[in-house]
PDB file of N, CA and C in Angstrom:
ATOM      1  N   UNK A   1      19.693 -12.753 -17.597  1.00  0.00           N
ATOM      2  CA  UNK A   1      18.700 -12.994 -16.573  1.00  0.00           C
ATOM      3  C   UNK A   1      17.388 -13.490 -17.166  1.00  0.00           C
ATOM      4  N   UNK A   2      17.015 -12.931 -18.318  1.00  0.00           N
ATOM      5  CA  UNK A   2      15.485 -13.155 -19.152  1.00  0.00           C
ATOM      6  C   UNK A   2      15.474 -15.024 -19.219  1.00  0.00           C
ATOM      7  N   UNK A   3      16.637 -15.693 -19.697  1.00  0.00           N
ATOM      8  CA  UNK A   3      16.652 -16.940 -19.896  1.00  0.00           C
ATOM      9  C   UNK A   3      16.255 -17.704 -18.180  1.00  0.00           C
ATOM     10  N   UNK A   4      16.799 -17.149 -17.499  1.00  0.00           N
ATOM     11  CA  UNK A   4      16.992 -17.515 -16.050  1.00  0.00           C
ATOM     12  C   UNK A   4      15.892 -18.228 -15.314  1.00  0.00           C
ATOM     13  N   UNK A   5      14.948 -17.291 -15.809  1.00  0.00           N
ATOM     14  CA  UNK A   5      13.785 -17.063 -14.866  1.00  0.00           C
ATOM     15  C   UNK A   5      12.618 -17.926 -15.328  1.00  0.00           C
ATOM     16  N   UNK A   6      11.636 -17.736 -14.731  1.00  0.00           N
ATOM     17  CA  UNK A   6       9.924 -18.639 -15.171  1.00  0.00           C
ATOM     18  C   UNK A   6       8.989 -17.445 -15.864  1.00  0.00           C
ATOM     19  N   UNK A   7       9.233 -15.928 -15.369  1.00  0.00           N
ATOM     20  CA  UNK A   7       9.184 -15.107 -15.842  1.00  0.00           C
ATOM     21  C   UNK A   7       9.808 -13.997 -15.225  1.00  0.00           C
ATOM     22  N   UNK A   8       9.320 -13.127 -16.039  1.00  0.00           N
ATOM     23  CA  UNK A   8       9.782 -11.017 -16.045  1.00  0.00           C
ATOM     24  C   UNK A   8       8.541 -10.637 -15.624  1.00  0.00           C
ATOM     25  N   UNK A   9       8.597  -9.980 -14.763  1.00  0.00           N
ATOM     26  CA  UNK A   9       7.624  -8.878 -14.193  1.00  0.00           C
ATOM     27  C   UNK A   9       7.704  -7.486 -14.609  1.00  0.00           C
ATOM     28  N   UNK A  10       7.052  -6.485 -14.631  1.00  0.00           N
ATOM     29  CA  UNK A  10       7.329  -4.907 -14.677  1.00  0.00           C
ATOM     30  C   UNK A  10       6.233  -4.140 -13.732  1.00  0.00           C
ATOM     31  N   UNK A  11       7.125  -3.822 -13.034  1.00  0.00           N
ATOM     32  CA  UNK A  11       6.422  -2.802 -12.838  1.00  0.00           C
ATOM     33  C   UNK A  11       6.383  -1.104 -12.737  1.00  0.00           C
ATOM     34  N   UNK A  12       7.469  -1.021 -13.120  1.00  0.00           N
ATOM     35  CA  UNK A  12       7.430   0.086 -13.479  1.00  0.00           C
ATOM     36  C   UNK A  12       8.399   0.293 -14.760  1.00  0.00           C
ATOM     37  N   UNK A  13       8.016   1.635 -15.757  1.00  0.00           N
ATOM     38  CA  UNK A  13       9.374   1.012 -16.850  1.00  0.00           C
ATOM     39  C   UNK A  13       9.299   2.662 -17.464  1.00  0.00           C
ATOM     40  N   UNK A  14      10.107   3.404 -18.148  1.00  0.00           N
ATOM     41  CA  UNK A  14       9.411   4.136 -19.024  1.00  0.00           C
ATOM     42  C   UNK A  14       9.767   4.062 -20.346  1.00  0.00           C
ATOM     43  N   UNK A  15       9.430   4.595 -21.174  1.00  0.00           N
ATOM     44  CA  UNK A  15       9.478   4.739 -22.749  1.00  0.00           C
ATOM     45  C   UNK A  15      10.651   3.379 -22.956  1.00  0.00           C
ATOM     46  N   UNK A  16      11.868   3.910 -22.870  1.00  0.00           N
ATOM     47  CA  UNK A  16      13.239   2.992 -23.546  1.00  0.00           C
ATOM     48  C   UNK A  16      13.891   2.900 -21.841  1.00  0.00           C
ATOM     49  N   UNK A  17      14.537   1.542 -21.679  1.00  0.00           N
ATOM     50  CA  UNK A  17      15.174   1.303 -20.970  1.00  0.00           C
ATOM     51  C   UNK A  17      15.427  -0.166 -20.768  1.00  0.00           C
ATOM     52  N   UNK A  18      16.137  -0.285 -19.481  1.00  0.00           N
ATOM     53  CA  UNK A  18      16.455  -1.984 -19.298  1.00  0.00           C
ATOM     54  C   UNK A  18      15.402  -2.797 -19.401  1.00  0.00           C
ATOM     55  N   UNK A  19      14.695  -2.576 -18.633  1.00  0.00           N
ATOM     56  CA  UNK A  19      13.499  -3.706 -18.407  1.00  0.00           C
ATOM     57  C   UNK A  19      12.796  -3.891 -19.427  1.00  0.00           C
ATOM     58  N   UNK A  20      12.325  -2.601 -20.428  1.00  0.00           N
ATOM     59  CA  UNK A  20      12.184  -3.382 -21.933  1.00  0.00           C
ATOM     60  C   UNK A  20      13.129  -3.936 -22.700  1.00  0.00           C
ATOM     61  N   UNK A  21      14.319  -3.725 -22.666  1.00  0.00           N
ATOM     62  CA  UNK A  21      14.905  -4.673 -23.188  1.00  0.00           C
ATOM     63  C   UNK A  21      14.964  -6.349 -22.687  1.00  0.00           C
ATOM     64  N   UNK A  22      15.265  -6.204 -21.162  1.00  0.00           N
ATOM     65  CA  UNK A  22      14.574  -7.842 -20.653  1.00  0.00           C
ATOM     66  C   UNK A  22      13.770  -8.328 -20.985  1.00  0.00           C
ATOM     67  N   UNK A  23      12.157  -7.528 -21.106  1.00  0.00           N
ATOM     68  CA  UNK A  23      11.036  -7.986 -21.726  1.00  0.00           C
ATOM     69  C   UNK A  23      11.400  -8.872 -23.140  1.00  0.00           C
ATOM     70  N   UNK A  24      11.639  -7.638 -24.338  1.00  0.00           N
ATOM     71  CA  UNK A  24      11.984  -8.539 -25.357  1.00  0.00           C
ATOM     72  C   UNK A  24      12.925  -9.653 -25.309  1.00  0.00           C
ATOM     73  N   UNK A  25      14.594  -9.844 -24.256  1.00  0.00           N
ATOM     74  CA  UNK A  25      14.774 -10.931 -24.081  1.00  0.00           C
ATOM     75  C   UNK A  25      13.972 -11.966 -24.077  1.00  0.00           C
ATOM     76  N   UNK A  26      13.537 -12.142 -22.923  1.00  0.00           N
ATOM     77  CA  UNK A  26      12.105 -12.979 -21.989  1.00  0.00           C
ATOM     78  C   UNK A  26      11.560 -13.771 -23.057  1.00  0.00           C
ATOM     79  N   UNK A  27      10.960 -12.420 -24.120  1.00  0.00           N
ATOM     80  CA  UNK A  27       9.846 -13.059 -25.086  1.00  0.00           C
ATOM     81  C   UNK A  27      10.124 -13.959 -26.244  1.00  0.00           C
ATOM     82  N   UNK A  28      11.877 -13.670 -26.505  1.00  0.00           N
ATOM     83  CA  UNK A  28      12.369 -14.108 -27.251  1.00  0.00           C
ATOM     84  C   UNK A  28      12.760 -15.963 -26.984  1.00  0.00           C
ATOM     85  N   UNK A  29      12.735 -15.736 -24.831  1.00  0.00           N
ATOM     86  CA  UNK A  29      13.107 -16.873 -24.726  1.00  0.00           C
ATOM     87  C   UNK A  29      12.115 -17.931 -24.506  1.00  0.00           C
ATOM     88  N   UNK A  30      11.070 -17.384 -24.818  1.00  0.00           N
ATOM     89  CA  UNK A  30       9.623 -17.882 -24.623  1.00  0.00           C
ATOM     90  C   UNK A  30       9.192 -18.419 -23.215  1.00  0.00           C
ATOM     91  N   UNK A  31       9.529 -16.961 -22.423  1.00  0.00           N
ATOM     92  CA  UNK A  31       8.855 -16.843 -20.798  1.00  0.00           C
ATOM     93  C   UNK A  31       8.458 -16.148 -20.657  1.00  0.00           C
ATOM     94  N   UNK A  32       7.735 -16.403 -19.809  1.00  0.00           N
ATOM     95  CA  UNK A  32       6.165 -15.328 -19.215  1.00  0.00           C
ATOM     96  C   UNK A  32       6.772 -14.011 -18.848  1.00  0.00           C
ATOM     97  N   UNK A  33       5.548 -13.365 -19.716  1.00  0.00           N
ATOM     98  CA  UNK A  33       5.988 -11.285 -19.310  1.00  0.00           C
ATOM     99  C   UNK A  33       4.665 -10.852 -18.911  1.00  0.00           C
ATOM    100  N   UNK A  34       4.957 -10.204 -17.173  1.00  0.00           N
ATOM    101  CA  UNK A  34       3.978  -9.667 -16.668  1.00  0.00           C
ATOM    102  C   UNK A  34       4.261  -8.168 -16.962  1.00  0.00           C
ATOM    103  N   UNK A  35       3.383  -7.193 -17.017  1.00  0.00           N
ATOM    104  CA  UNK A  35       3.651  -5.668 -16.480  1.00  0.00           C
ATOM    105  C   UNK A  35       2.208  -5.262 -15.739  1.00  0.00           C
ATOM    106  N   UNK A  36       2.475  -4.334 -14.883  1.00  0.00           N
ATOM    107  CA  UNK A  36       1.227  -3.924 -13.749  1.00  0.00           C
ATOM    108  C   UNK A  36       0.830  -2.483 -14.697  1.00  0.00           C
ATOM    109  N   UNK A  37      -0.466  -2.138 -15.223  1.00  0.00           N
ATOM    110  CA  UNK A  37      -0.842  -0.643 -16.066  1.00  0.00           C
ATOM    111  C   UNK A  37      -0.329  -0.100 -14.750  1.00  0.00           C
ATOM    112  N   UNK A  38      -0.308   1.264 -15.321  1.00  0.00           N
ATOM    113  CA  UNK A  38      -0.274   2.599 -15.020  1.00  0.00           C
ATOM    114  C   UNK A  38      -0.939   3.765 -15.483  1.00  0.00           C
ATOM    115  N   UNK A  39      -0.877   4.700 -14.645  1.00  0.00           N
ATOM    116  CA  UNK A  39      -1.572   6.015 -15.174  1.00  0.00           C
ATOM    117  C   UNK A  39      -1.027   6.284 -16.235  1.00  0.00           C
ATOM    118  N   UNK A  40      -1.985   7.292 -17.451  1.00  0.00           N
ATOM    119  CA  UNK A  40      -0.922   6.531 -19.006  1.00  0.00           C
ATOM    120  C   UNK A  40      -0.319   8.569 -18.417  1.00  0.00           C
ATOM    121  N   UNK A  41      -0.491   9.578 -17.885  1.00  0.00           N
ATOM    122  CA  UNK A  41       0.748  10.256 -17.984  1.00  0.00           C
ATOM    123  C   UNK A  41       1.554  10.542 -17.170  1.00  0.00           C
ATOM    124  N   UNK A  42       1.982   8.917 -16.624  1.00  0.00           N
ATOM    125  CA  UNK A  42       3.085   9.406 -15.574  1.00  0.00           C
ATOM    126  C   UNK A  42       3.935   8.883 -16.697  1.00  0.00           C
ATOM    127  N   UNK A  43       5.145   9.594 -16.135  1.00  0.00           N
ATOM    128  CA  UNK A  43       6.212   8.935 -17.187  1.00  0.00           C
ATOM    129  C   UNK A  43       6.869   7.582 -17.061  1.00  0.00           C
ATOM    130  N   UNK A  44       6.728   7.479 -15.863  1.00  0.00           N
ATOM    131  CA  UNK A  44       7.103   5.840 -15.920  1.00  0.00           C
ATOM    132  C   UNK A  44       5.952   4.682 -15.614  1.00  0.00           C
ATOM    133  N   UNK A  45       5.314   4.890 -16.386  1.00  0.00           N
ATOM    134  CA  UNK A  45       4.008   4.022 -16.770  1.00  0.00           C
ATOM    135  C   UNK A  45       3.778   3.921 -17.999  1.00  0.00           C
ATOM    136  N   UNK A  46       4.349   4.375 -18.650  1.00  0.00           N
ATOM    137  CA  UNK A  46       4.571   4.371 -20.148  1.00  0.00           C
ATOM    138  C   UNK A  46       5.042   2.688 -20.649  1.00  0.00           C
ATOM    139  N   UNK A  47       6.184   2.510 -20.136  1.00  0.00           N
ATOM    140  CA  UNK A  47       6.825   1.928 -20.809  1.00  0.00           C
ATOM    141  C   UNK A  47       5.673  -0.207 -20.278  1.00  0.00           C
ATOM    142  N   UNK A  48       5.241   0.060 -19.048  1.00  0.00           N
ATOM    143  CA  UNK A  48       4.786  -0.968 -19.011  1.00  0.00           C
ATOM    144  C   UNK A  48       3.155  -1.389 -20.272  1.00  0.00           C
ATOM    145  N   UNK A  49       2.575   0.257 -20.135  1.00  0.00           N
ATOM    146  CA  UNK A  49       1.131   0.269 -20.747  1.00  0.00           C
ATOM    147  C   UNK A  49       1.761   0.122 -22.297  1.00  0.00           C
ATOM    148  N   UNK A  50       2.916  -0.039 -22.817  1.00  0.00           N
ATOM    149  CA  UNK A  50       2.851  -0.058 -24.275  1.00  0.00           C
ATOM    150  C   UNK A  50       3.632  -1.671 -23.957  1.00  0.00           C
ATOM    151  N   UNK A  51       3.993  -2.174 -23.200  1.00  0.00           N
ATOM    152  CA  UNK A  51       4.042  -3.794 -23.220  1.00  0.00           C
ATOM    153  C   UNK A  51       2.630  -4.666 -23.642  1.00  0.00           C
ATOM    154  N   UNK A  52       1.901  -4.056 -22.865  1.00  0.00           N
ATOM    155  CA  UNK A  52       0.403  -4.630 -22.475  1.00  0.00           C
ATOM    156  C   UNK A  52      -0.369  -4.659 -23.673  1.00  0.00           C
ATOM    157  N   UNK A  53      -0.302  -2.910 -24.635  1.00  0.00           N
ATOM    158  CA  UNK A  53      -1.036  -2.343 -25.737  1.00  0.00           C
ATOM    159  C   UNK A  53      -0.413  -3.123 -26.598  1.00  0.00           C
ATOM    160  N   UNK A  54       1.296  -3.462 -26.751  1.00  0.00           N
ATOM    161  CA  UNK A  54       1.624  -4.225 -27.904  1.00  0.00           C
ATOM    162  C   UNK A  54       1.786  -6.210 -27.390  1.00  0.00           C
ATOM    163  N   UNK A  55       1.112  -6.181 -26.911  1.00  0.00           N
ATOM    164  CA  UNK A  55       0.823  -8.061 -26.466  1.00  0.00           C
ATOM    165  C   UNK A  55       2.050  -8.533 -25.821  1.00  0.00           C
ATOM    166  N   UNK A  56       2.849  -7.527 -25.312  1.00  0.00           N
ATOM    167  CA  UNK A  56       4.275  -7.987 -25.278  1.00  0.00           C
ATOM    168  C   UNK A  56       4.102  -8.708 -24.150  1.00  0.00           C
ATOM    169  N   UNK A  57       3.406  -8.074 -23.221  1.00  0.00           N
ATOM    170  CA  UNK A  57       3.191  -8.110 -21.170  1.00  0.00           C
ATOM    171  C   UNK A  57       1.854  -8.880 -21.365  1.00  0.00           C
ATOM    172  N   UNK A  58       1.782 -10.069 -20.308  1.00  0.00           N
ATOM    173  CA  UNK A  58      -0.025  -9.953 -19.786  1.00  0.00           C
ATOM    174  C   UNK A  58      -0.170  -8.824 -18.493  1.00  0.00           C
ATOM    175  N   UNK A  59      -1.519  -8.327 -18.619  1.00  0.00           N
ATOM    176  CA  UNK A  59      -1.637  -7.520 -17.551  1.00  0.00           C
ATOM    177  C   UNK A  59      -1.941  -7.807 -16.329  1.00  0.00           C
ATOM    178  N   UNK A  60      -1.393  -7.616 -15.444  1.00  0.00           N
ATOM    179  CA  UNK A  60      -1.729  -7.966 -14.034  1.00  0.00           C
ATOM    180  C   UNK A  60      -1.928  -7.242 -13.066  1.00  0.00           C
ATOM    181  N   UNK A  61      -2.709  -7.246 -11.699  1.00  0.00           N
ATOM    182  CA  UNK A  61      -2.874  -6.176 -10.908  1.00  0.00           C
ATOM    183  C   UNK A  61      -2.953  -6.787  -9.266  1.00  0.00           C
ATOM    184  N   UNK A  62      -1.626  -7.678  -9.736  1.00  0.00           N
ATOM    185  CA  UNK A  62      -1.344  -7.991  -8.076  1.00  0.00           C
ATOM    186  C   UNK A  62      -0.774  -9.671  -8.053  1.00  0.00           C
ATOM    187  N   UNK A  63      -0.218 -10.151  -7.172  1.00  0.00           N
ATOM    188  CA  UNK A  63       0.794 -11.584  -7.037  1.00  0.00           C
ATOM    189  C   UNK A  63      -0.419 -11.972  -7.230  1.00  0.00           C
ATOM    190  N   UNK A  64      -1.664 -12.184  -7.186  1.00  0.00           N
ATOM    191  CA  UNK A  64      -2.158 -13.833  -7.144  1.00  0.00           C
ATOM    192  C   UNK A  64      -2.638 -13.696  -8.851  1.00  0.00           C
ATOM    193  N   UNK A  65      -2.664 -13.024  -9.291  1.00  0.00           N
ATOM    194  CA  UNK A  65      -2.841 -12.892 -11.287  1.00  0.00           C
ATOM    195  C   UNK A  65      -1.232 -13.682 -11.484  1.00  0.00           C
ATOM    196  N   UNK A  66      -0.206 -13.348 -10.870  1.00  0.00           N
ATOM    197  CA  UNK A  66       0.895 -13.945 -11.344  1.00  0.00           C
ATOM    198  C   UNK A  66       1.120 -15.434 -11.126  1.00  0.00           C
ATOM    199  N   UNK A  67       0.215 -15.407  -9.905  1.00  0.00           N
ATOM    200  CA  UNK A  67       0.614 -16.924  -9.379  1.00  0.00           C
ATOM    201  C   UNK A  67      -0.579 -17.843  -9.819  1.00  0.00           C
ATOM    202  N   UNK A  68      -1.737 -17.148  -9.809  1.00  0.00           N
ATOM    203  CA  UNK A  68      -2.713 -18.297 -10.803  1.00  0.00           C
ATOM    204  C   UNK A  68      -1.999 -18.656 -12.128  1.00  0.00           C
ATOM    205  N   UNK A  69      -1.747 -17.925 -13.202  1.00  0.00           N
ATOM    206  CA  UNK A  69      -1.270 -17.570 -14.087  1.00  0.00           C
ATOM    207  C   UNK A  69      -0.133 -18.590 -14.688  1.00  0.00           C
ATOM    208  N   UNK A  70       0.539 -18.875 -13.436  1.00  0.00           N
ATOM    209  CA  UNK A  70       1.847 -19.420 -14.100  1.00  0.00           C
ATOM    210  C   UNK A  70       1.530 -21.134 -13.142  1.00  0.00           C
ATOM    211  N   UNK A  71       0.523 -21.480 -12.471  1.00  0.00           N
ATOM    212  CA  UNK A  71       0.138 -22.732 -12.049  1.00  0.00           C
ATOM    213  C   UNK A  71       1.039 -23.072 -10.582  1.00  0.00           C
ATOM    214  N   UNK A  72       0.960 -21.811 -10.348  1.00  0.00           N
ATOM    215  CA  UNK A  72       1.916 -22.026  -8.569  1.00  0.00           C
ATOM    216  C   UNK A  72       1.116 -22.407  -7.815  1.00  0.00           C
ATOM    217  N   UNK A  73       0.292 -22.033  -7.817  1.00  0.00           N
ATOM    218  CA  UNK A  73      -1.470 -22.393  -6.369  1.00  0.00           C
ATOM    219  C   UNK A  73      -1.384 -23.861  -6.881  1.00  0.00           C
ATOM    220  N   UNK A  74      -1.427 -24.373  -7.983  1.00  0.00           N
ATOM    221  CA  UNK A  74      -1.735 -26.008  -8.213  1.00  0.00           C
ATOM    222  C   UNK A  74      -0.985 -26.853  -7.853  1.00  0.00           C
ATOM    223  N   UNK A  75       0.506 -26.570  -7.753  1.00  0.00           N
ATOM    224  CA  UNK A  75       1.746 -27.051  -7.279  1.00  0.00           C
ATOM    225  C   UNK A  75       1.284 -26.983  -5.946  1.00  0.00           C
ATOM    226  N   UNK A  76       1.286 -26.112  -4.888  1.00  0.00           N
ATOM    227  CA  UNK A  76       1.465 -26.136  -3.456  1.00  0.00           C
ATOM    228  C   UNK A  76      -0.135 -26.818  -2.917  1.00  0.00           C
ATOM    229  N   UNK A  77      -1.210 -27.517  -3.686  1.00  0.00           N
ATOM    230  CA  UNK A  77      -1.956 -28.315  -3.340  1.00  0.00           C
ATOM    231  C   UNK A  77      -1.716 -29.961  -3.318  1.00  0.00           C
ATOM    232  N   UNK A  78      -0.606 -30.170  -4.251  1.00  0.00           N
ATOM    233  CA  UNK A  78      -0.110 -31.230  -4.457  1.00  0.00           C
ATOM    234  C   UNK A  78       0.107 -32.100  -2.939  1.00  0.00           C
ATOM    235  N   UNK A  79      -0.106 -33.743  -3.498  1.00  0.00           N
ATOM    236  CA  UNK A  79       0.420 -33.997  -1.917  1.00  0.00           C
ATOM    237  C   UNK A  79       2.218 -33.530  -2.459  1.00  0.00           C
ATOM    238  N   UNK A  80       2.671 -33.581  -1.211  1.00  0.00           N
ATOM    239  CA  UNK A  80       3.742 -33.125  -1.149  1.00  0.00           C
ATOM    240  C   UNK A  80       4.859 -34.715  -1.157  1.00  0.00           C
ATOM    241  N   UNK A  81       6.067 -34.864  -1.594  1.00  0.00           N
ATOM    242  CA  UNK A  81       6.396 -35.892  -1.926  1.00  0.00           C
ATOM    243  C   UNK A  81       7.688 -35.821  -1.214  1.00  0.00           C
ATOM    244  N   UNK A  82       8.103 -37.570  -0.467  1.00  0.00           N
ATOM    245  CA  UNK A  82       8.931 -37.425   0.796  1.00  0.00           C
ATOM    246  C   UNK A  82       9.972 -38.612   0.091  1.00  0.00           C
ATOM    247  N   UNK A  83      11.286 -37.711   0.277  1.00  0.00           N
ATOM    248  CA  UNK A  83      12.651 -38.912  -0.113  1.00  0.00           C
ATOM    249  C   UNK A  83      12.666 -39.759   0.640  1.00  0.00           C
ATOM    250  N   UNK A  84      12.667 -40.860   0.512  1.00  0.00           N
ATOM    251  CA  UNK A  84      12.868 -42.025   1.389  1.00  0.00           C
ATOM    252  C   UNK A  84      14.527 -41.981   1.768  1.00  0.00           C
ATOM    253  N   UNK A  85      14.786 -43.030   2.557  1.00  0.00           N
ATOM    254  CA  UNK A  85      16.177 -42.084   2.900  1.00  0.00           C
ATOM    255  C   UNK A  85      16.925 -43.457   2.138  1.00  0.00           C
ATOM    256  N   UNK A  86      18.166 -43.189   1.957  1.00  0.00           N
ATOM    257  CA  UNK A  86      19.004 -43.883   0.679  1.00  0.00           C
ATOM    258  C   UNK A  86      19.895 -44.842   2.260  1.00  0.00           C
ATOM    259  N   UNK A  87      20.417 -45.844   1.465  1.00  0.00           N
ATOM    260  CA  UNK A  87      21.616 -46.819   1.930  1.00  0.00           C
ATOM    261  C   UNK A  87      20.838 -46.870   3.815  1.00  0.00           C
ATOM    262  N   UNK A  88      19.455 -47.735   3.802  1.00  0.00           N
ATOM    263  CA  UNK A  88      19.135 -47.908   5.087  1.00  0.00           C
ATOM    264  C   UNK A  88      19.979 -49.148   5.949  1.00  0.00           C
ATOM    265  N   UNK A  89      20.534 -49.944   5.207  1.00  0.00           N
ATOM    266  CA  UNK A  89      21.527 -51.264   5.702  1.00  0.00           C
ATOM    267  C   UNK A  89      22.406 -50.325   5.128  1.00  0.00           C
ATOM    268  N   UNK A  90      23.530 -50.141   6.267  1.00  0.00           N
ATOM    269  CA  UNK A  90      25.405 -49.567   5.853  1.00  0.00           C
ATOM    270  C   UNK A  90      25.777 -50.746   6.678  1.00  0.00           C
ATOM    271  N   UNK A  91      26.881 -51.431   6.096  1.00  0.00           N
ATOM    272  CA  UNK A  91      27.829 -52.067   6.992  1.00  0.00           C
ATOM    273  C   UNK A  91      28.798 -51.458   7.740  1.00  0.00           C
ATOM    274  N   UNK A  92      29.965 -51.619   8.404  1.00  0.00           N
ATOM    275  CA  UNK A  92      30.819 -50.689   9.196  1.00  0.00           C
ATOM    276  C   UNK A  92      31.756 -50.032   8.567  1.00  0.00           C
ATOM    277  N   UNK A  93      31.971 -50.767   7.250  1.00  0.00           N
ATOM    278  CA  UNK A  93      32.981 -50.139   6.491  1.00  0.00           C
ATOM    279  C   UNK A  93      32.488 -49.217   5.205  1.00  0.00           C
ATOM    280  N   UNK A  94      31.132 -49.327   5.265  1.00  0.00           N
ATOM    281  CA  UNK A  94      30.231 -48.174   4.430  1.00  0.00           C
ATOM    282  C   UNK A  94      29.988 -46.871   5.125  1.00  0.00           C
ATOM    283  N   UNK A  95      29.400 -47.585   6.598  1.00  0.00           N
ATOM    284  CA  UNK A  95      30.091 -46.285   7.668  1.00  0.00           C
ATOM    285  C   UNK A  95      30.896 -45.251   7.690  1.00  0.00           C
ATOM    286  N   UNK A  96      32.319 -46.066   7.627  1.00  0.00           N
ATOM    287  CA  UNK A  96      33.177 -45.314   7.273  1.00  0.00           C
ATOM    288  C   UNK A  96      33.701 -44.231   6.159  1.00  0.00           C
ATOM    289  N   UNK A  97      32.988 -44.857   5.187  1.00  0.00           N
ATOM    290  CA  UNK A  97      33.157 -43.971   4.008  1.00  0.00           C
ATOM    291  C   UNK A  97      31.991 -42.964   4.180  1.00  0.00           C
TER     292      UNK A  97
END
């Protein structure tokens, strides 16, 4: 999945588990790693605040840090771009096919 994506998010994680292991996927595949802090003694806030502490995660504290971040707001200002439509002359037997 780490290769898949534009990025990995976390938001919640603790000490050892999947989502750090995705993380290091991710980082390995050179895509963006978000994690959201946490209170440092809940137990599953751990695992995102030592992404963040070791540079693994950027920190974020809500979708529009993710979406400035990765240049989505700049995309959906774009003019928007329209297919012209293909084969406008068909003869009858193009028709057919």
């Amino acid at each position: 999945m780490a290769g898949c994506v534009d990025a990995v998010i976390v938001v919640e994680s603790g000490e050892k588990g999947g989502s750090l292991i995705t993380c290091d996927l991710a980082n390995g595949y050179n895509r963006d790693v978000f994690a959201f802090p946490g209170n440092v003694k809940m137990k599953y806030s751990r695992g995102c605040n030592q992404l963040i502490r070791d540079n693994k995660a950027i920190l974020v504290t809500g979708a529009e840090d993710v979406i400035s971040f990765l240049g989505w707001n700049k995309q959906a200002k774009q003019e928007k771009i329209i297919q012209q439509s293909l084969f406008l002359e068909l003869d009858e037997e193009e028709k057919k096919i």
